[in-house]
Protein backbone atom coordinates (compact mmCIF):
# COMPACT_ATOMS: atom_id res chain seq x y z
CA UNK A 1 26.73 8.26 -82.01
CA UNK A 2 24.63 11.51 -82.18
CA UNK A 3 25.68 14.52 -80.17
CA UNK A 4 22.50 14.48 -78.19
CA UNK A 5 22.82 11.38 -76.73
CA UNK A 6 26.65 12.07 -74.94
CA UNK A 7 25.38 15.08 -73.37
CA UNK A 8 24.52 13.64 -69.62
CA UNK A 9 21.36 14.39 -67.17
CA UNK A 10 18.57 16.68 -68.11
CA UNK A 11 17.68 19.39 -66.00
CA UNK A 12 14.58 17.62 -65.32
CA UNK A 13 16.36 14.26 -64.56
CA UNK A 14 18.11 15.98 -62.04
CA UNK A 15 15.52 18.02 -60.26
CA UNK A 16 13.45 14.60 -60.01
CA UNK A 17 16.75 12.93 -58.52
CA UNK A 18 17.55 15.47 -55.98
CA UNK A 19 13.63 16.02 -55.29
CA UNK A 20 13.39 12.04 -54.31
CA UNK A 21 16.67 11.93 -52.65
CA UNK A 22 14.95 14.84 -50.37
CA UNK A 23 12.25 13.38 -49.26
CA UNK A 24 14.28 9.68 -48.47
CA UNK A 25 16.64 12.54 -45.95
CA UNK A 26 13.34 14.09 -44.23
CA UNK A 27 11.52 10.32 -44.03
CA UNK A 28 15.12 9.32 -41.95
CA UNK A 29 14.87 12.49 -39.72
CA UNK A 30 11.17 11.98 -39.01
CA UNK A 31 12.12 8.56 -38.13
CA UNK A 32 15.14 9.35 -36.07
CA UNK A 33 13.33 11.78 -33.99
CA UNK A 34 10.30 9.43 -33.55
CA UNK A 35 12.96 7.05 -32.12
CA UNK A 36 13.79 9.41 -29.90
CA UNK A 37 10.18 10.65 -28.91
CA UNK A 38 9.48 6.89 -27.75
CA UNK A 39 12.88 6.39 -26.22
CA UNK A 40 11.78 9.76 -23.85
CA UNK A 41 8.57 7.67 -23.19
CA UNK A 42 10.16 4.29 -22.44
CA UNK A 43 12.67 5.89 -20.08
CA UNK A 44 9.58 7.91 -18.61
CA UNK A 45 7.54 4.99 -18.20
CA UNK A 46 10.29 2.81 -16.57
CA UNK A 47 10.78 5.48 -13.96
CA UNK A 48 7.14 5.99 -13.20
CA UNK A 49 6.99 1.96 -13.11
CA UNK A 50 10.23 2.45 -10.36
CA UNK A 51 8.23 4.71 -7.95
CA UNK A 52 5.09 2.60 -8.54
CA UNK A 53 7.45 -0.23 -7.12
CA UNK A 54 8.99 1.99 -4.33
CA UNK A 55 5.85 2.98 -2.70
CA UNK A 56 4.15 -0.25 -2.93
CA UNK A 57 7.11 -1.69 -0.83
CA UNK A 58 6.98 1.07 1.27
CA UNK A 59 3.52 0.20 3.12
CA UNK A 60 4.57 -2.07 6.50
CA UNK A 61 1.83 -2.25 8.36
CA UNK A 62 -1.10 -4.08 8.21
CA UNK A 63 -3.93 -1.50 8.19
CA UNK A 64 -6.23 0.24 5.32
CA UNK A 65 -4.78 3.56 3.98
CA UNK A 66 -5.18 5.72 1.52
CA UNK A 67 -2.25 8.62 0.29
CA UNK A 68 -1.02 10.65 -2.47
CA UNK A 69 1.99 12.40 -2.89
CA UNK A 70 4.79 13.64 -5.48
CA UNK A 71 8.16 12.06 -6.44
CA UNK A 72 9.90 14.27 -8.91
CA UNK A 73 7.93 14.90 -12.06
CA UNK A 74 5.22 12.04 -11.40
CA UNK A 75 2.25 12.16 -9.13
CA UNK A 76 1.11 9.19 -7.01
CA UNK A 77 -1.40 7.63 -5.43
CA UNK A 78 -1.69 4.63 -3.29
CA UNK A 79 -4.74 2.63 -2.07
CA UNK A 80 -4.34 -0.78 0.25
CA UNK A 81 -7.76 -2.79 1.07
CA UNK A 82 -8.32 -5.78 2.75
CA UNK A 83 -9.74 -8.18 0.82
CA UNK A 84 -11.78 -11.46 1.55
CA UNK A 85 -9.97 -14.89 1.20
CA UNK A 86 -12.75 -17.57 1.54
CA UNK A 87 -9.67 -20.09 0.56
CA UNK A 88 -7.96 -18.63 4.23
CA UNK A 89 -11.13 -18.64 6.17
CA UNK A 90 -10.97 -21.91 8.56
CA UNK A 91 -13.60 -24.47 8.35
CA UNK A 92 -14.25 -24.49 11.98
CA UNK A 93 -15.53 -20.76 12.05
CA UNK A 94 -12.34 -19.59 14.09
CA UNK A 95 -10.79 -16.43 13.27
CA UNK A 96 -7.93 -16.73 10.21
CA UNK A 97 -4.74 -17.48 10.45
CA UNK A 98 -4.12 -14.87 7.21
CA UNK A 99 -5.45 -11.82 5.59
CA UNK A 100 -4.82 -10.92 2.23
CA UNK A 101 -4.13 -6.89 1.43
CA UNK A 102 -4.47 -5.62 -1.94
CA UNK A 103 -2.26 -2.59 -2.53
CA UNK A 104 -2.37 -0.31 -5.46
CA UNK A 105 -0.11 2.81 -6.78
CA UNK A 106 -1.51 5.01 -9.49
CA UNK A 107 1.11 7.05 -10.75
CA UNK A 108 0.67 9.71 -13.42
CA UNK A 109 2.79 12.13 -15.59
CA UNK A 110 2.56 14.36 -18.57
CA UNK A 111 -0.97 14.95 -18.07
CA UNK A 112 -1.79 11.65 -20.15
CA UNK A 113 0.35 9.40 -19.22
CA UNK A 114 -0.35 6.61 -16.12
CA UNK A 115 0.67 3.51 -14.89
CA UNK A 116 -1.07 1.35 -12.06
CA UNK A 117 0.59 -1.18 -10.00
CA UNK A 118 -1.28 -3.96 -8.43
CA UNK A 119 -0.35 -6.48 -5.75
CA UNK A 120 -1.84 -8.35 -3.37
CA UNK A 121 0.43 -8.90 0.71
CA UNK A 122 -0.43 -11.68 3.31
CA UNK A 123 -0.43 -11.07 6.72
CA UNK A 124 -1.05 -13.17 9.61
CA UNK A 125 -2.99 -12.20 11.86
CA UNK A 126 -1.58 -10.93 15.03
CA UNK A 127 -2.19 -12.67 19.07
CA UNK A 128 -3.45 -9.01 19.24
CA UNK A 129 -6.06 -8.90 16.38
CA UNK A 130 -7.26 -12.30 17.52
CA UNK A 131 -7.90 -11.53 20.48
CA UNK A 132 -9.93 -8.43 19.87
CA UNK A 133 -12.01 -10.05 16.94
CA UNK A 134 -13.11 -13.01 19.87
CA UNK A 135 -13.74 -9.97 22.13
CA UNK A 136 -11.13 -11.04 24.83
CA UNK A 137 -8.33 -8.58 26.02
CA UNK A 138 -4.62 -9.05 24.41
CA UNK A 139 -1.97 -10.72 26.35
CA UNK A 140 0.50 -8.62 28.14
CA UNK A 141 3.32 -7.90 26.00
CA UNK A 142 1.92 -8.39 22.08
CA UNK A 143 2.13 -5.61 20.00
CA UNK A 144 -0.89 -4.04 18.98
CA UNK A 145 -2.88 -4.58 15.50
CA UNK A 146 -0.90 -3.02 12.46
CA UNK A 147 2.35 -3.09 13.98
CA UNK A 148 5.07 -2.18 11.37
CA UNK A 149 6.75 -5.36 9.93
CA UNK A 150 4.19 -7.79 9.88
CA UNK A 151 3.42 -7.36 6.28
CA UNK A 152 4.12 -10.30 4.16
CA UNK A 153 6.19 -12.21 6.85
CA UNK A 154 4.60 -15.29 8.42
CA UNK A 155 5.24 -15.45 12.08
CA UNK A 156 7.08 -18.04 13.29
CA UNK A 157 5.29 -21.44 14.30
CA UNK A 158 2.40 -19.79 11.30
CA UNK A 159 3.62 -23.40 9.10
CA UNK A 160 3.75 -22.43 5.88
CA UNK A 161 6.25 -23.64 3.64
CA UNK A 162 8.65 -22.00 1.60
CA UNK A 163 6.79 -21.41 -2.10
CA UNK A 164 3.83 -21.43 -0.74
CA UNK A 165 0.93 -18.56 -1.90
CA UNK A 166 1.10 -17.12 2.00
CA UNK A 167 5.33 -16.70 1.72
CA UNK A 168 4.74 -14.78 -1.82
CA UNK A 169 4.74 -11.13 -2.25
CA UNK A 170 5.82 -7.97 -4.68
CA UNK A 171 4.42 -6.03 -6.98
CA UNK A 172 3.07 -7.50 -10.28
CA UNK A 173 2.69 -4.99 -12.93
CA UNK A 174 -1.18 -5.32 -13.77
CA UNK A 175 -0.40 -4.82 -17.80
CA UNK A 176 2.05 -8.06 -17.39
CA UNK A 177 0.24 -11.72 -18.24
CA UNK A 178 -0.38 -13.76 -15.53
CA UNK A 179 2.03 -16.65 -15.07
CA UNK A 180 1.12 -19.39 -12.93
CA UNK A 181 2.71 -17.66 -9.79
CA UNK A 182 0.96 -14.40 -10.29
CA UNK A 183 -0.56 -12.69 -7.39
CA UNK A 184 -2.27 -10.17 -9.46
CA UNK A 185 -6.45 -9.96 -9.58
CA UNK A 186 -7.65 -9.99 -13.04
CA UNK A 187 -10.38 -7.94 -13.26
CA UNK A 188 -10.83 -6.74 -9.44
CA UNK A 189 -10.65 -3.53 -8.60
C-alpha cells in the first residue's frame, strides 16, 4: 500500500459532504415550517368554518334579512332569501303548506382568505301567513308571520314523516360533494 492512499478525506471531499449535508438540514426546516404555515391555516379555516356554522343556526325566524358583523379575528356576513319550490307549490292553486329559505354566511379573514356556507331551511307556513296571502284577517290568538321558532320545525298535524326533505336542515359546506341527502344548491346563488 502507498502512503497516499491511507491518508483519509480530501479537503474537497469534505467541503462537498458537509455542503450537501447543509442543504438536506435547510430542505427539513423549510419543510417543517411549511407544516406549520398550513397547520395555522387549517386551524384558521376550521374556526372560520365554526362561526359560519354558528350564525347560520342562529337565524329563527322566518323572514328575509340581511347582516354583517365580527366574531374575533373573522368578519361575517349573512344573507337568507326565500326561494321558489315549484315541487311545494299545491296543484290546486292554494297557498303552500312550505317555504324553502336559503341562508348563506360569508366569512372572511386575513384579507384573502374566505369561506361561504350554504343551506337551505323549511318552514311551514304559518295560520297567520295564510291568512294574509288569501287576504282574510288572522284568527285570534296565532302568532304573527316570522315568529321566532318556526324555522325548520314542521307544525304539528303539517304530516311529514321523519327523513323526509321538509324534516331536514343544517348547514352543508358548499365546497363538500353532494351526497344524496344534500340540501345544498349547486350552482344557485
Amino acid at each position: 500500500m502507498t502512503l497516499r492512499s491511507e491518508r483519509g478525506f480530501t479537503l474537497l471531499e469534505v467541503l462537498v459532504a458537509l455542503t450537501i449535508l447543509g442543504l438536506a438540514v435547510v430542505a427539513a426546516i423549510q419543510g417543517f415550517a411549511q407544516g406549520l404555515r398550513l397547520l395555522k391555516l387549517s386551524g384558521d379555516h376550521q374556526r372560520a368554518m365554526l362561526v359560519a356554522d354558528l350564525k347560520a343556526r342562529e337565524v329563527v325566524s322566518a323572514e328575509e334579512l340581511e347582516d354583517q358583523g365580527t366574531e374575533g379575528e373573522f368578519r361575517w356576513h349573512r344573507t337568507m332569501r326565500l326561494l321558489e319550490a315549484p315541487d311545494l307549490q299545491p296543484e290546486t292553486g292554494d297557498q303552500p303548506r312550505w317555504r324553502v329559505w336559503e341562508i348563506a354566511v360569508l366569512v372572511r379573514w386575513d384579507e384573502r382568505r374566505q369561506v361561504e356556507l350554504r343551506t337551505l331551511r323549511t318552514a311551514a307556513v304559518t295560520a297567520a301567513e295564510d291568512a294574509t296571502a288569501r287576504g282574510e284577517a288572522p284568527a285570534p290568538g296565532t302568532p304573527p308571520p316570522g315568529t321566532p321558532g318556526g324555522l325548520g320545525r314542521p307544525q304539528p298535524g303539517a304530516g311529514v314523516t321523519p327523513g323526509s326533505p321538509a324534516t331536514r336542515s343544517g348547514p352543508t359546506p358548499r365546497t363538500t360533494t353532494p351526497s344524496s341527502r344534500s340540501t345544498t344548491p349547486m350552482g344557485r346563488r
